[in-house]
Protein backbone atom coordinates (compact mmCIF):
# COMPACT_ATOMS: atom_id res chain seq x y z
CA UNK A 1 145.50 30.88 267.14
CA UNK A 2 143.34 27.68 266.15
CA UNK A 3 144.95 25.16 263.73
CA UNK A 4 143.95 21.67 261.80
CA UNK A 5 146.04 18.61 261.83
CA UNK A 6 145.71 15.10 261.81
CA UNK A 7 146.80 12.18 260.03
CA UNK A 8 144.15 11.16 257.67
CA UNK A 9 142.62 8.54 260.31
CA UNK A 10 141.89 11.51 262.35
CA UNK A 11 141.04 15.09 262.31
CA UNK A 12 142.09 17.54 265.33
CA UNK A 13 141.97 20.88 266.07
CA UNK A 14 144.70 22.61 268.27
CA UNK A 15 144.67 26.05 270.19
CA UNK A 16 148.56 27.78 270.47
CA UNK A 17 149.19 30.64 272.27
CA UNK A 18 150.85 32.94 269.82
CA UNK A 19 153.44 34.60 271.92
CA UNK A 20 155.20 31.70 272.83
CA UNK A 21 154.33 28.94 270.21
CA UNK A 22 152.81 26.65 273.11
CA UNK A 23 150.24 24.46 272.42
CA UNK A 24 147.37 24.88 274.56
CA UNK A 25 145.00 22.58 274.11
CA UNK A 26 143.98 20.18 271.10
CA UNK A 27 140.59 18.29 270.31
CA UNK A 28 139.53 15.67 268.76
CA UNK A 29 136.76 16.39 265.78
CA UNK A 30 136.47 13.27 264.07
CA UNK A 31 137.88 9.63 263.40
CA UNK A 32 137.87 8.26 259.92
CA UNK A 33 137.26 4.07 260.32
CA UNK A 34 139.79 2.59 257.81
CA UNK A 35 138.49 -0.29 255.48
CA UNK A 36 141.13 -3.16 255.18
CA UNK A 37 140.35 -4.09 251.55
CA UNK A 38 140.87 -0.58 250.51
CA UNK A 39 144.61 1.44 249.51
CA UNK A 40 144.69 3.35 252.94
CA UNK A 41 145.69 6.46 251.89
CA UNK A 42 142.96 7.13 249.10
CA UNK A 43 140.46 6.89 252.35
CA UNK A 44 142.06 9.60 254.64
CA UNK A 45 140.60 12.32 255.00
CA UNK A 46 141.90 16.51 256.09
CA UNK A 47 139.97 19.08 258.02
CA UNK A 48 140.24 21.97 254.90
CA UNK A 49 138.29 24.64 256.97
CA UNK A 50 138.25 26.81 260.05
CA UNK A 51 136.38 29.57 260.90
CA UNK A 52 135.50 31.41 264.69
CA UNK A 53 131.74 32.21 265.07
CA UNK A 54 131.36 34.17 268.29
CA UNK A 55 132.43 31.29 270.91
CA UNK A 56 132.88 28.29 268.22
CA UNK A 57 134.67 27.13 265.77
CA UNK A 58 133.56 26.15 262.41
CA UNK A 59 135.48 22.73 260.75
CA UNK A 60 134.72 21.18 257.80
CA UNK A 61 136.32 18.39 256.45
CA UNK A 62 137.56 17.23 253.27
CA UNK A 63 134.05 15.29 252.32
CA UNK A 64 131.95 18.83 253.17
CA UNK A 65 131.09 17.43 256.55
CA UNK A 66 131.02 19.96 259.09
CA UNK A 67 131.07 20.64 262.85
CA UNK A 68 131.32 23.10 265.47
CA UNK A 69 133.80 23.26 268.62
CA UNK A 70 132.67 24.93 271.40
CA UNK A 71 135.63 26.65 272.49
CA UNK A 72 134.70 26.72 276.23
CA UNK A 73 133.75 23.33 276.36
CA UNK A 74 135.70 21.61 273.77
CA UNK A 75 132.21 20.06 273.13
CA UNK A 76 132.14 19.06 269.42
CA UNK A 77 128.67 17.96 267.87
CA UNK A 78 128.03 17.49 263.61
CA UNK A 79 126.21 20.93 262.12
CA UNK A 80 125.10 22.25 259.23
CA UNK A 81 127.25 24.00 257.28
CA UNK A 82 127.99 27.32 257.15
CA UNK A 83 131.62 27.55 256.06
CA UNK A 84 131.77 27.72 252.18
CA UNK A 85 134.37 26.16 250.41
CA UNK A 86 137.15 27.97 248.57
C-alpha cells in the first residue's frame, strides 16, 4: 500500500506492507524552501494525489505540480500531469 506524508517543508511517499503494518520503504518527492519573511505555515505545502501507472506512481502536490516514482528505482523526476484533481 503507497501513502503521502510529510510536514509541509517536505513531501514523501511511503510503501507498507499491508499484512503487518511495516513500513517498507519511504521516498523523498520534493522539498518546499521556506521564506523567512513569510507566516510558515501559509507556505507548506501536501502531496493531495496518488495514483499507480503500471510500475510508477503518480504524485501531485498541493500547487498541481506533479511527479512520478519509479517504484523499482525509487527514481523520482517532475512530469506532466496526468492525475486530475478531485
Amino acid at each position: 500500500m503507497y501513502s503521502a506524508g510529510g510536514n509541509g517543508r517536505a513531501g514523501y511517499v511511503m510503501a507498507t506492507d499491508v499484512a503487518t503494518g511495516k513500513e517498507l520503504w519511504r521516498q523523498r518527492i520534493f522539498k518546499t524552501h521556506i521564506r523567512r519573511k513569510l507566516e510558515e505555515d501559509v507556505q507548506w505545502i501536501f502531496i493531495s494525489h496518488l495514483a499507480v501507472d503500471g510500475g510508477n506512481l503518480l504524485v501531485r502536490d498541493e500547487k498541481s505540480r506533479c511527479y512520478t516514482l519509479d517504484l523499482g528505482k525509487h527514481h523520482v523526476r517532475k512530469a506532466a500531469c496526468a492525475i486530475e484533481p478531485e
